[in-house]
N, C-alpha and C. Protein backbone atom coordinates (compact mmCIF):
# COMPACT_ATOMS: atom_id res chain seq x y z
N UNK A 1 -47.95 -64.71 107.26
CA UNK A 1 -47.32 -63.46 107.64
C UNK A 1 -46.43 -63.03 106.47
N UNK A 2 -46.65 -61.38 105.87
CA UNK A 2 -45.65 -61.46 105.09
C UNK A 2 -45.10 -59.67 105.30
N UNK A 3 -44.56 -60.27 105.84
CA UNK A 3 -43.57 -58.71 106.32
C UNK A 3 -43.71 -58.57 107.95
N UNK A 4 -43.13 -58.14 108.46
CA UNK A 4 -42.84 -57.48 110.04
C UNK A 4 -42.26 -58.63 111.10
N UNK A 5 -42.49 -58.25 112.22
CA UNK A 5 -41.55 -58.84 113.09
C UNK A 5 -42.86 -59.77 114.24
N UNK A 6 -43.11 -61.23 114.22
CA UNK A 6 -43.74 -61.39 115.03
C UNK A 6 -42.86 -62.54 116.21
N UNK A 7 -43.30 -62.24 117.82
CA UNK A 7 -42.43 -62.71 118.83
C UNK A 7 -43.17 -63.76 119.46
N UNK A 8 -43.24 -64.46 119.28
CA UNK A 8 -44.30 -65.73 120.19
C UNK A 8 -43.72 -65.69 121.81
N UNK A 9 -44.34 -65.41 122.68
CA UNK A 9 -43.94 -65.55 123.83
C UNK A 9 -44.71 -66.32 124.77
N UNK A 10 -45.97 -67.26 124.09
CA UNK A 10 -46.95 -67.82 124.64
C UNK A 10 -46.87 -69.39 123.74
N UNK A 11 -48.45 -69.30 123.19
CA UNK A 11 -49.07 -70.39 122.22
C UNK A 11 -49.93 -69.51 121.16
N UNK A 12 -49.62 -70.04 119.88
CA UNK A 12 -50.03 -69.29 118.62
C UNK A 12 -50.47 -70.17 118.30
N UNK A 13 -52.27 -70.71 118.41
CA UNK A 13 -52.29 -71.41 117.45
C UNK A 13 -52.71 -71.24 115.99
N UNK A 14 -53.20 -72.63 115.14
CA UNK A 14 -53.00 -72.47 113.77
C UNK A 14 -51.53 -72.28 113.05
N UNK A 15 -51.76 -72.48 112.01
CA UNK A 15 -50.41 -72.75 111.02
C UNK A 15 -50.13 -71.40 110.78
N UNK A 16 -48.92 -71.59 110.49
CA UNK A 16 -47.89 -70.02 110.30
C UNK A 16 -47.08 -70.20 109.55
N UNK A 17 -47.44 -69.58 108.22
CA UNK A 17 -46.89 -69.19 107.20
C UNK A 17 -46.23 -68.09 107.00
N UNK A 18 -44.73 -67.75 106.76
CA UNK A 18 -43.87 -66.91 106.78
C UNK A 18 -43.37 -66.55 105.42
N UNK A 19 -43.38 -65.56 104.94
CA UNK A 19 -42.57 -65.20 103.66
C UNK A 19 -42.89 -63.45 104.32
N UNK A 20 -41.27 -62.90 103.93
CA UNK A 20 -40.71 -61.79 103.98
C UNK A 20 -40.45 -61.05 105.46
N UNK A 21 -40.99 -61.92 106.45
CA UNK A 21 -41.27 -61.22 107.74
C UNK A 21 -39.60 -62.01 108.83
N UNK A 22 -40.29 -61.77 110.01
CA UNK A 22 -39.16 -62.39 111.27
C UNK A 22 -40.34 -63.32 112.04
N UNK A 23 -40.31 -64.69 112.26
CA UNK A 23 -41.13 -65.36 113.38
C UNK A 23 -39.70 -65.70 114.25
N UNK A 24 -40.09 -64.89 115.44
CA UNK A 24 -39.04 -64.65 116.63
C UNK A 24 -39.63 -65.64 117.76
N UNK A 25 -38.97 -66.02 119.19
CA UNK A 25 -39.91 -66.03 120.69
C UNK A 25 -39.20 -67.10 120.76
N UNK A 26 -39.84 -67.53 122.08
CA UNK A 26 -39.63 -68.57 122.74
C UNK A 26 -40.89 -69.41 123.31
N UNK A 27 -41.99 -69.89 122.11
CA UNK A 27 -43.58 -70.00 122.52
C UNK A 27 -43.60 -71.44 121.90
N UNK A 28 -44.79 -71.82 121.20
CA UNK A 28 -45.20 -72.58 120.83
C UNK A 28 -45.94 -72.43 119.87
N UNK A 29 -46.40 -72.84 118.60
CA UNK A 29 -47.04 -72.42 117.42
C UNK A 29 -47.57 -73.85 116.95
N UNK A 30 -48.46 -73.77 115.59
CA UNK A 30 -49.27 -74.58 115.30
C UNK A 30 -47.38 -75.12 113.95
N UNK A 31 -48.33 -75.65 113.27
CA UNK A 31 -47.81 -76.16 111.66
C UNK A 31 -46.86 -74.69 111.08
N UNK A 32 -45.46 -75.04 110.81
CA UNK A 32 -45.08 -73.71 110.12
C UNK A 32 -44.18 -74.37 108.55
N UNK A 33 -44.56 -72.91 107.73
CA UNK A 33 -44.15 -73.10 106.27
C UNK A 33 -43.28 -71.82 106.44
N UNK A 34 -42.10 -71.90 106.24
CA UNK A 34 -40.80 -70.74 106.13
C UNK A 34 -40.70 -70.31 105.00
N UNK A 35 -41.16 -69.65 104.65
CA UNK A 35 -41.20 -68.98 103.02
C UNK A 35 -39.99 -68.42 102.21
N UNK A 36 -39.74 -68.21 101.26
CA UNK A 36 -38.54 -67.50 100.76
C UNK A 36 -38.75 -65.65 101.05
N UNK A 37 -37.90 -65.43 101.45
CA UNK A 37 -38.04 -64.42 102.77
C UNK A 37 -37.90 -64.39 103.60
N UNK A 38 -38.83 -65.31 104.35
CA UNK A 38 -39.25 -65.68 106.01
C UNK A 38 -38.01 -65.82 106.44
N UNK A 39 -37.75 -65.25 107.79
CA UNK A 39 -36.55 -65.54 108.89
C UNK A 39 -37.13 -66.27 110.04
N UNK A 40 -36.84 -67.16 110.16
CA UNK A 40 -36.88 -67.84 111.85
C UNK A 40 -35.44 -67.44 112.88
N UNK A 41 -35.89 -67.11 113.93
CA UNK A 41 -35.00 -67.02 115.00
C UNK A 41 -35.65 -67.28 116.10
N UNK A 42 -35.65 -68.32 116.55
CA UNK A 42 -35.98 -68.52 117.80
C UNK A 42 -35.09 -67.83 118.70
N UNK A 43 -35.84 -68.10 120.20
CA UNK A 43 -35.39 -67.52 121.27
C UNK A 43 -35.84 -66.39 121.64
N UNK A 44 -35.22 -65.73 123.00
CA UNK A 44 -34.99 -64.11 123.30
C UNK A 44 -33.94 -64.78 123.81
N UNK A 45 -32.28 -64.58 123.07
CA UNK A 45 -31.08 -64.79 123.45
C UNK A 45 -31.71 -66.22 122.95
N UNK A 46 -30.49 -67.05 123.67
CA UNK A 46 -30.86 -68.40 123.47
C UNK A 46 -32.24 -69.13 124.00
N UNK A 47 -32.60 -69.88 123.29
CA UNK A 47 -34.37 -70.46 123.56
C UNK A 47 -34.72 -71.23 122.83
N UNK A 48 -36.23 -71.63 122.86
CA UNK A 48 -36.51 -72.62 122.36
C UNK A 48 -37.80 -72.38 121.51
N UNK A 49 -37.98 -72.19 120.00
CA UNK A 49 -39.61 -72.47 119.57
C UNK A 49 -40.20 -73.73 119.19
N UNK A 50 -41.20 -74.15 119.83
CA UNK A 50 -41.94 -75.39 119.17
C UNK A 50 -42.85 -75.03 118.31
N UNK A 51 -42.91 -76.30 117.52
CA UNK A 51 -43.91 -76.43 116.32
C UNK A 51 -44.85 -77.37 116.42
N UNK A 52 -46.10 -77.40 117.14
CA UNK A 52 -46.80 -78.40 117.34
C UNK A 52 -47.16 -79.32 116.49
N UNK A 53 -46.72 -79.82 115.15
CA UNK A 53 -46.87 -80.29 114.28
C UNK A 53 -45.89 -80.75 113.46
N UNK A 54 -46.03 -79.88 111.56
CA UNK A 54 -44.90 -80.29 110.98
C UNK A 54 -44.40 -79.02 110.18
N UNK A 55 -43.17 -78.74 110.02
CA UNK A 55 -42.91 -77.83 109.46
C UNK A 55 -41.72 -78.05 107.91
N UNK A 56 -41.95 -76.72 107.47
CA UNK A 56 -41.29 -77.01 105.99
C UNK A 56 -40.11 -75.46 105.94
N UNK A 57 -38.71 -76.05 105.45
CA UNK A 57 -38.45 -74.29 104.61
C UNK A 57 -38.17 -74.71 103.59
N UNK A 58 -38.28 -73.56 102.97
CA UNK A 58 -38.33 -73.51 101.49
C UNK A 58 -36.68 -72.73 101.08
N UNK A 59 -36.71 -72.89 100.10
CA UNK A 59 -35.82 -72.18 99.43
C UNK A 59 -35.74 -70.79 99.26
N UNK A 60 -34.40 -70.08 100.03
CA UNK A 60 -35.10 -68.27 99.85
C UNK A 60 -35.33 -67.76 101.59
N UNK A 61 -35.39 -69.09 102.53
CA UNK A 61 -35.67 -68.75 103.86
C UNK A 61 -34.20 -68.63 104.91
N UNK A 62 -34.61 -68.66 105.93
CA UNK A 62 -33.42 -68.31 106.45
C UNK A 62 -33.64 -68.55 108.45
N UNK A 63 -32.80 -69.27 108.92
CA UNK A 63 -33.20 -69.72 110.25
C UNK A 63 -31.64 -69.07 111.03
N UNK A 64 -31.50 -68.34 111.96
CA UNK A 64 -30.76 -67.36 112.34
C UNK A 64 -30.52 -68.05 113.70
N UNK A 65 -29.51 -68.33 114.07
CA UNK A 65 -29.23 -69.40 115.25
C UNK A 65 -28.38 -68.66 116.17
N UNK A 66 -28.43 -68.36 117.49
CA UNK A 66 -27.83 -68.05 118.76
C UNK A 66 -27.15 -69.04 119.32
N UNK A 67 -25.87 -69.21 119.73
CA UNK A 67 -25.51 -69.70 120.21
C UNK A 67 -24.87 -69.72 121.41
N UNK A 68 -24.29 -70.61 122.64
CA UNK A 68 -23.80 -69.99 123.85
C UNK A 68 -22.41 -70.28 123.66
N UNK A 69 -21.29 -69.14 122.99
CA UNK A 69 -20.23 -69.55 123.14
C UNK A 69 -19.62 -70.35 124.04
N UNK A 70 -19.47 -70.42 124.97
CA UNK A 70 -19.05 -71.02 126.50
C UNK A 70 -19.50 -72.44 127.01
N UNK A 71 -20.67 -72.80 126.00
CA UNK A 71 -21.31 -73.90 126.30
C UNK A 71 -21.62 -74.74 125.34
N UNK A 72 -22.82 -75.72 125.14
CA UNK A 72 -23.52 -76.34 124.25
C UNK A 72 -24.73 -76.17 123.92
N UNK A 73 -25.31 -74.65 124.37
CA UNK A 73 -26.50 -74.39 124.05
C UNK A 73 -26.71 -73.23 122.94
N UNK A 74 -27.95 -73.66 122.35
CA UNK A 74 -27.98 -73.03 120.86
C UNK A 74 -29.95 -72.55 121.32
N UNK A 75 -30.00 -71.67 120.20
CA UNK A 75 -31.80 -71.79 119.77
C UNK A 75 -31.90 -72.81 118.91
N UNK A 76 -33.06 -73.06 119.71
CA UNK A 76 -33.55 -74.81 119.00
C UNK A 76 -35.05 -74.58 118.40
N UNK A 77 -35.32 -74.89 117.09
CA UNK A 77 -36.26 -75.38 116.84
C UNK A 77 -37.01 -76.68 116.88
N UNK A 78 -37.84 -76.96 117.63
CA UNK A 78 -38.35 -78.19 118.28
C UNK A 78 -39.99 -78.99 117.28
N UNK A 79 -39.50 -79.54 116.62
CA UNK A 79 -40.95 -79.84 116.08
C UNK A 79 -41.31 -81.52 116.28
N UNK A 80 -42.54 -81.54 116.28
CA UNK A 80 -43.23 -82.47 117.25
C UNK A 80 -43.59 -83.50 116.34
N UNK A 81 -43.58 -83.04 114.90
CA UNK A 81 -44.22 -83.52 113.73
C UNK A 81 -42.90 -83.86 112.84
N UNK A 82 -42.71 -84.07 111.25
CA UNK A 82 -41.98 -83.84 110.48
C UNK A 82 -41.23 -83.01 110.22
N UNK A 83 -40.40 -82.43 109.82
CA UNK A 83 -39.57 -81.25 109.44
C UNK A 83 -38.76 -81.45 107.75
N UNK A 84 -39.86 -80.78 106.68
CA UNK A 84 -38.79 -80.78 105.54
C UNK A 84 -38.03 -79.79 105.07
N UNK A 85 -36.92 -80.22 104.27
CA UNK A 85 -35.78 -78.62 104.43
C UNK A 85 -35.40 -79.23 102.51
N UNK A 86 -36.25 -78.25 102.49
CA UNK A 86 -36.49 -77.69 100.81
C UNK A 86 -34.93 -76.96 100.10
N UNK A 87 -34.62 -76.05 101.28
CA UNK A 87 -33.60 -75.48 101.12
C UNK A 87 -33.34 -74.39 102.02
N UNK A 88 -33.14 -72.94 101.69
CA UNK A 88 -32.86 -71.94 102.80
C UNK A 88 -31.35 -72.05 103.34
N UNK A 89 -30.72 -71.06 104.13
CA UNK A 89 -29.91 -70.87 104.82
C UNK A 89 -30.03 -70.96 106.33
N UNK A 90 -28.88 -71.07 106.48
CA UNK A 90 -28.62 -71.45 108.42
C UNK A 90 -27.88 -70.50 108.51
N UNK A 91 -28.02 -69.16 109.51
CA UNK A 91 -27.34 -68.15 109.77
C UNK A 91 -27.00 -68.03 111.33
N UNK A 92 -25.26 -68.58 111.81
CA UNK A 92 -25.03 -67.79 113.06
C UNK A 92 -24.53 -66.64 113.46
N UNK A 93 -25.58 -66.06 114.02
CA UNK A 93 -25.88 -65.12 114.95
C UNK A 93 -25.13 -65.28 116.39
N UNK A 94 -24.84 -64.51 117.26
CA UNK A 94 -24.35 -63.92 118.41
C UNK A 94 -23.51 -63.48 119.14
N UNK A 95 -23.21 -63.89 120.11
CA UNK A 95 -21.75 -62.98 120.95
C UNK A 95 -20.69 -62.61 120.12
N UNK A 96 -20.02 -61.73 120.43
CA UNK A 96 -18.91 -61.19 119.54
C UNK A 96 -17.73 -61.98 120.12
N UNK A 97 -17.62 -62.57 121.37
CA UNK A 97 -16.39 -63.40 122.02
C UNK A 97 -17.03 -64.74 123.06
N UNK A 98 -15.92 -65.36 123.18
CA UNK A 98 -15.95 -66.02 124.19
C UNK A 98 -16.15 -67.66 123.37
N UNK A 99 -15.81 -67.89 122.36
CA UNK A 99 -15.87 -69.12 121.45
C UNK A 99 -14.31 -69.76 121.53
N UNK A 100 -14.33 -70.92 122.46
CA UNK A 100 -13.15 -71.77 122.85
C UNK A 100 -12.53 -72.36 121.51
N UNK A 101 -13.05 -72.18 120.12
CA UNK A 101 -12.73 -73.01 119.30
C UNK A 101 -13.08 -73.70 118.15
N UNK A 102 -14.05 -74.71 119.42
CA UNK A 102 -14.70 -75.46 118.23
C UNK A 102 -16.43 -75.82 119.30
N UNK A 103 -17.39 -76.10 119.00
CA UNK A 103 -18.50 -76.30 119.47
C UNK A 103 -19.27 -77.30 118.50
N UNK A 104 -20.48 -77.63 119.24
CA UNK A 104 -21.28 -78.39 118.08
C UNK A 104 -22.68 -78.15 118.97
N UNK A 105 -23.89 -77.32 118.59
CA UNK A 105 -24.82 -77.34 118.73
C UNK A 105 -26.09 -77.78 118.12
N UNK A 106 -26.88 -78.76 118.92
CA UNK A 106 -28.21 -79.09 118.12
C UNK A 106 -29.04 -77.81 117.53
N UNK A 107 -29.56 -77.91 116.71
CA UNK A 107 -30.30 -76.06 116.50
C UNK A 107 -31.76 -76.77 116.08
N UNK A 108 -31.74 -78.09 115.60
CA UNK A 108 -33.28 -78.44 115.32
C UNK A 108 -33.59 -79.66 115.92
N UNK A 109 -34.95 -80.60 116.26
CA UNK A 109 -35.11 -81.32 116.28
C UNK A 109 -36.62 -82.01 115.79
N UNK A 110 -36.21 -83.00 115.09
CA UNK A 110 -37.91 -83.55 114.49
C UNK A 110 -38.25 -84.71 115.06
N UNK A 111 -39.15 -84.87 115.91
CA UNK A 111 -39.86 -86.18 116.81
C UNK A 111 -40.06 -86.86 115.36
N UNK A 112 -40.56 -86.67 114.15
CA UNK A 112 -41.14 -87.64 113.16
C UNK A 112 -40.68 -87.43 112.15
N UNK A 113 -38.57 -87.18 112.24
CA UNK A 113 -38.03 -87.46 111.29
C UNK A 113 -37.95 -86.06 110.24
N UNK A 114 -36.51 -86.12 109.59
CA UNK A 114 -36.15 -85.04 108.58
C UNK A 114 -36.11 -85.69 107.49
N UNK A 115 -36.79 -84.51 106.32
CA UNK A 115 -36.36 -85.37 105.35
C UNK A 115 -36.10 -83.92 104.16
N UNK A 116 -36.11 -83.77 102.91
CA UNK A 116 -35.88 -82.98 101.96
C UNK A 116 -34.35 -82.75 101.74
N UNK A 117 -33.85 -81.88 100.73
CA UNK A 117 -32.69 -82.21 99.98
C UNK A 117 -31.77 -81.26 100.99
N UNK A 118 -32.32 -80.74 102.38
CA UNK A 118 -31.11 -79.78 103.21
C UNK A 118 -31.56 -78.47 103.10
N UNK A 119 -30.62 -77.63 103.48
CA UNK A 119 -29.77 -76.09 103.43
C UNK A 119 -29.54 -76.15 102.59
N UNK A 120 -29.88 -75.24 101.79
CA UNK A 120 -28.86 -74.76 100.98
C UNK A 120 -26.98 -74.08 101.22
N UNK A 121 -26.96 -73.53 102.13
CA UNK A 121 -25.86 -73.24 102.66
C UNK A 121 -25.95 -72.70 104.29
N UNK A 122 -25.00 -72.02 105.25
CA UNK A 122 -24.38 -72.35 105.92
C UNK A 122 -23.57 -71.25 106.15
N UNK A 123 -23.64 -70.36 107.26
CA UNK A 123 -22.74 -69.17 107.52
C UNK A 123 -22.71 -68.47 109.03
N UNK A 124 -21.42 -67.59 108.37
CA UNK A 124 -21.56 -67.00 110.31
C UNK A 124 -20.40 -65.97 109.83
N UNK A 125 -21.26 -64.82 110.45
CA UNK A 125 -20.55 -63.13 110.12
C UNK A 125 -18.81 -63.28 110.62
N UNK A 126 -18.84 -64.10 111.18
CA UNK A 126 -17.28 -64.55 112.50
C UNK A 126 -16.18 -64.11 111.35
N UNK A 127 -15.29 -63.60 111.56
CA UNK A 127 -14.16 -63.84 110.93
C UNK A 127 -13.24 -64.51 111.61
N UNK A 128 -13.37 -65.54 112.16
CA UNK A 128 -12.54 -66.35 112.32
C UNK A 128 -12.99 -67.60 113.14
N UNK A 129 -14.17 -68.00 112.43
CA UNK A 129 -15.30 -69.20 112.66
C UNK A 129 -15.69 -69.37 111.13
N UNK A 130 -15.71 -71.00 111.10
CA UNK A 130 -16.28 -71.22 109.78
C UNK A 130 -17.62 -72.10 110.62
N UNK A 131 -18.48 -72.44 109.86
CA UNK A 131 -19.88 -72.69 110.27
C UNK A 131 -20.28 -74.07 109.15
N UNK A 132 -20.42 -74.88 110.15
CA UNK A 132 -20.43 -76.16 109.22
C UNK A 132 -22.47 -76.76 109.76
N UNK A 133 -22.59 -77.62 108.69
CA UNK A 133 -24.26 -78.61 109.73
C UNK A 133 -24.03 -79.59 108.85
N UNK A 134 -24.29 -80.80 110.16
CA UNK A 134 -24.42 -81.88 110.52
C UNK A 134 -25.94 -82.49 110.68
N UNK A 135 -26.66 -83.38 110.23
CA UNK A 135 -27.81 -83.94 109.87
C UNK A 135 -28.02 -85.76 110.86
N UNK A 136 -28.61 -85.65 111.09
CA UNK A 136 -29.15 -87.13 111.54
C UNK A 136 -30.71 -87.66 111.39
N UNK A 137 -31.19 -88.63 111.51
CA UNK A 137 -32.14 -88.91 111.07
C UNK A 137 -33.51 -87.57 111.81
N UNK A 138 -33.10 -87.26 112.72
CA UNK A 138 -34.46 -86.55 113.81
C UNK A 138 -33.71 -84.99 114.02
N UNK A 139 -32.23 -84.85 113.60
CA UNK A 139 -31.96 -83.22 114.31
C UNK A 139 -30.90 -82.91 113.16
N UNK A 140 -30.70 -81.61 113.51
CA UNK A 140 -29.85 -81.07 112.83
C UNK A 140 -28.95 -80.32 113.84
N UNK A 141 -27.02 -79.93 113.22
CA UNK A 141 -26.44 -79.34 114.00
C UNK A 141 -25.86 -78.72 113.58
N UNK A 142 -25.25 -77.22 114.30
CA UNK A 142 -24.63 -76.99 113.76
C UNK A 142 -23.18 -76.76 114.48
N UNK A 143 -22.04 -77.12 113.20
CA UNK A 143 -20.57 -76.92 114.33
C UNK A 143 -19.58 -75.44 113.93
N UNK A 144 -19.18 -74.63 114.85
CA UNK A 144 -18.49 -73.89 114.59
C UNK A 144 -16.97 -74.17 115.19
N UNK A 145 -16.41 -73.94 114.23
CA UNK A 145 -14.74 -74.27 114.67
C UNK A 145 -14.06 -72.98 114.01
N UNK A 146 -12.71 -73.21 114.82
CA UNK A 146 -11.49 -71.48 114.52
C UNK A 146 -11.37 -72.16 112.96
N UNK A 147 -11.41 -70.93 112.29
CA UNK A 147 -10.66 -71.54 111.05
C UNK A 147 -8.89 -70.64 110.67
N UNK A 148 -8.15 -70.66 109.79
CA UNK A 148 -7.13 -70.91 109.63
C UNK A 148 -7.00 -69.39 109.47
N UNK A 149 -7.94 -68.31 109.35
CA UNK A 149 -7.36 -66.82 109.22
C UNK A 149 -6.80 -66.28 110.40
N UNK A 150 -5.07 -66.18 110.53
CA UNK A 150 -4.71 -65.75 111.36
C UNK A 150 -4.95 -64.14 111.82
N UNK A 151 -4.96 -63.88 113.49
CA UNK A 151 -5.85 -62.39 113.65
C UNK A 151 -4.94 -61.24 113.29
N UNK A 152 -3.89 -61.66 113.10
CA UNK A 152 -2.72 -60.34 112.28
C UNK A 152 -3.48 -59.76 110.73
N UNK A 153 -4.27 -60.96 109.87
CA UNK A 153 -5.14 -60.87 108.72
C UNK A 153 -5.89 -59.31 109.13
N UNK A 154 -6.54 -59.30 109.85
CA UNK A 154 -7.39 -58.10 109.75
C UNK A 154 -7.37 -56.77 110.31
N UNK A 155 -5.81 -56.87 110.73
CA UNK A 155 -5.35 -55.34 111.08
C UNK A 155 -5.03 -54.67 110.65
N UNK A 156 -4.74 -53.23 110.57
CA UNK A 156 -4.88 -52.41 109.41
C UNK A 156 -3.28 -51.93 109.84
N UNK A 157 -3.27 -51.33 111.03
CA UNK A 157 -1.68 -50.64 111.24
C UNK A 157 -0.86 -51.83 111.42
N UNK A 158 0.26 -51.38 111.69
CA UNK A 158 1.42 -52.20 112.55
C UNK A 158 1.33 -52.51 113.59
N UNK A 159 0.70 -51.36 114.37
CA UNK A 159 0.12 -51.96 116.08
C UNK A 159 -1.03 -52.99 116.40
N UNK A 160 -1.58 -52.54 115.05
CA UNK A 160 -3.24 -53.24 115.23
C UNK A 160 -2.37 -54.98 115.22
N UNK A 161 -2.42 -55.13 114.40
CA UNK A 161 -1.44 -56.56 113.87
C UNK A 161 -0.22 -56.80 114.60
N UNK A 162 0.83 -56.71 115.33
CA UNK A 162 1.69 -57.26 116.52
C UNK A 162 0.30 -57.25 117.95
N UNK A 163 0.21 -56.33 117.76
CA UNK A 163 -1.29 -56.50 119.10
C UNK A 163 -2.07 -57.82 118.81
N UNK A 164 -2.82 -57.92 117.63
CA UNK A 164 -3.72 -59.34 117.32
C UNK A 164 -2.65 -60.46 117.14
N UNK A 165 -1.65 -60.24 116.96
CA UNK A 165 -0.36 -61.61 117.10
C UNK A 165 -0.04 -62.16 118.21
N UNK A 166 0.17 -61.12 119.40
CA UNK A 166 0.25 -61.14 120.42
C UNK A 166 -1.02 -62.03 121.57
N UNK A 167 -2.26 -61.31 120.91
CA UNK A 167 -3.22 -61.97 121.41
C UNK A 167 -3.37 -63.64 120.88
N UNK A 168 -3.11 -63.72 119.82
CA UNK A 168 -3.17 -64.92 119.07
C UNK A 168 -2.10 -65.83 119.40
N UNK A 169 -1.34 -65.55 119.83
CA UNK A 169 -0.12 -66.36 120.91
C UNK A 169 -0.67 -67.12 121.96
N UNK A 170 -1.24 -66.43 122.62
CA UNK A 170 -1.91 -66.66 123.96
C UNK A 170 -2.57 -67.65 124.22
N UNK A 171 -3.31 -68.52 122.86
CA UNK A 171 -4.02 -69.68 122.78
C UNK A 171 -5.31 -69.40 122.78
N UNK A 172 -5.88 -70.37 122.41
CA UNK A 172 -7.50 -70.46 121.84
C UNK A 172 -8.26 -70.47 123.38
N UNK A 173 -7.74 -70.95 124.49
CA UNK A 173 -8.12 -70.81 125.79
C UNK A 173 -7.73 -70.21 126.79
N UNK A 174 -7.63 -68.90 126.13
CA UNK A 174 -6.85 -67.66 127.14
C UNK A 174 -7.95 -66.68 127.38
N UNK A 175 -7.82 -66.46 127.82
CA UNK A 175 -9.37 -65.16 128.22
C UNK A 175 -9.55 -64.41 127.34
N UNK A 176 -8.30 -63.53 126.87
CA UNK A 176 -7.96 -62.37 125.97
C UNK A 176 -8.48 -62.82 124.38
């Protein structure tokens, strides 16, 4: 695939090769190669894609992760086979609120083992989440925690900023 948006909402079989496009859903697919370009996002919202086999990203790719603020659930990529990570980015994606803090979500898992030199890096649009991953022999994770930019940082007036101070008083487990 090289360009457009494809959604697995079933079983795809055969291998799926990605450069420049989106492989989206919550299905099942043959062997996948993540190209430099290629975006993976599993799910619709949070979900799950399998890889009936073994899959690779490359350097240049990019795997876009949902997460459930409120909980411990993430989009997971599930592969049944090997999983090598050439390189690419880990991008979180979702809710604009409701993140207690700190979390740690699985986002991959390999029945037959990870291996290659990683991510290249590691991010999340959050301004005020830093976005870390964590590796083990079969999964990968990723953790988001508050980081140290206080919310007075990004207000523009005087109100905006005693208002985000105010809120920021309140604690990391306040509704507001």
């Amino acid at each position: 695939m090289t360009g457009g948006n494809l959604n697995v909402g079933g079983v795809l079989g055969g291998a799926t090769n990605v450069t420049g496009g989106i492989l989206a859903g919550s299905g099942r697919i043959g062997n996948l190669v993540l190209g430099a370009g290629g975006i993976l996002a599993p799910g619709n919202s949070v979900g799950t894609l399998t890889v009936s086999g073994n899959a690779v990203f490359e350097t240049g790719s990019t795997y876009r992760v949902e997460v459930d603020p409120a909980g411990t659930a993430a989009d997971l990529l599930a592969v049944t086979g090997t999983l090598t990570i050439n390189g690419g980015a880990v991008q979180h994606v979702g809710p604009a609120s409701g993140y207690s803090g700190i979390g740690r979500y699985q986002i991959i898992t390999a029945a037959g083992g990870i291996s290659g030199a990683g991510f290249d890096n590691v991010g999340t649009d959050f301004a005020f989440l830093n976005a870390d991953l964590e590796y083990d022999s079969t999964s990968v994770y990723l953790t988001l925690e508050r980081n140290a930019v206080p919310f007075p940082a990004v207000g523009v007036t005087p109100n905006q900023r005693s208002t985000a101070l105010a809120a920021e008083n309140t604690g990391v487990d306040a509704p507001l």
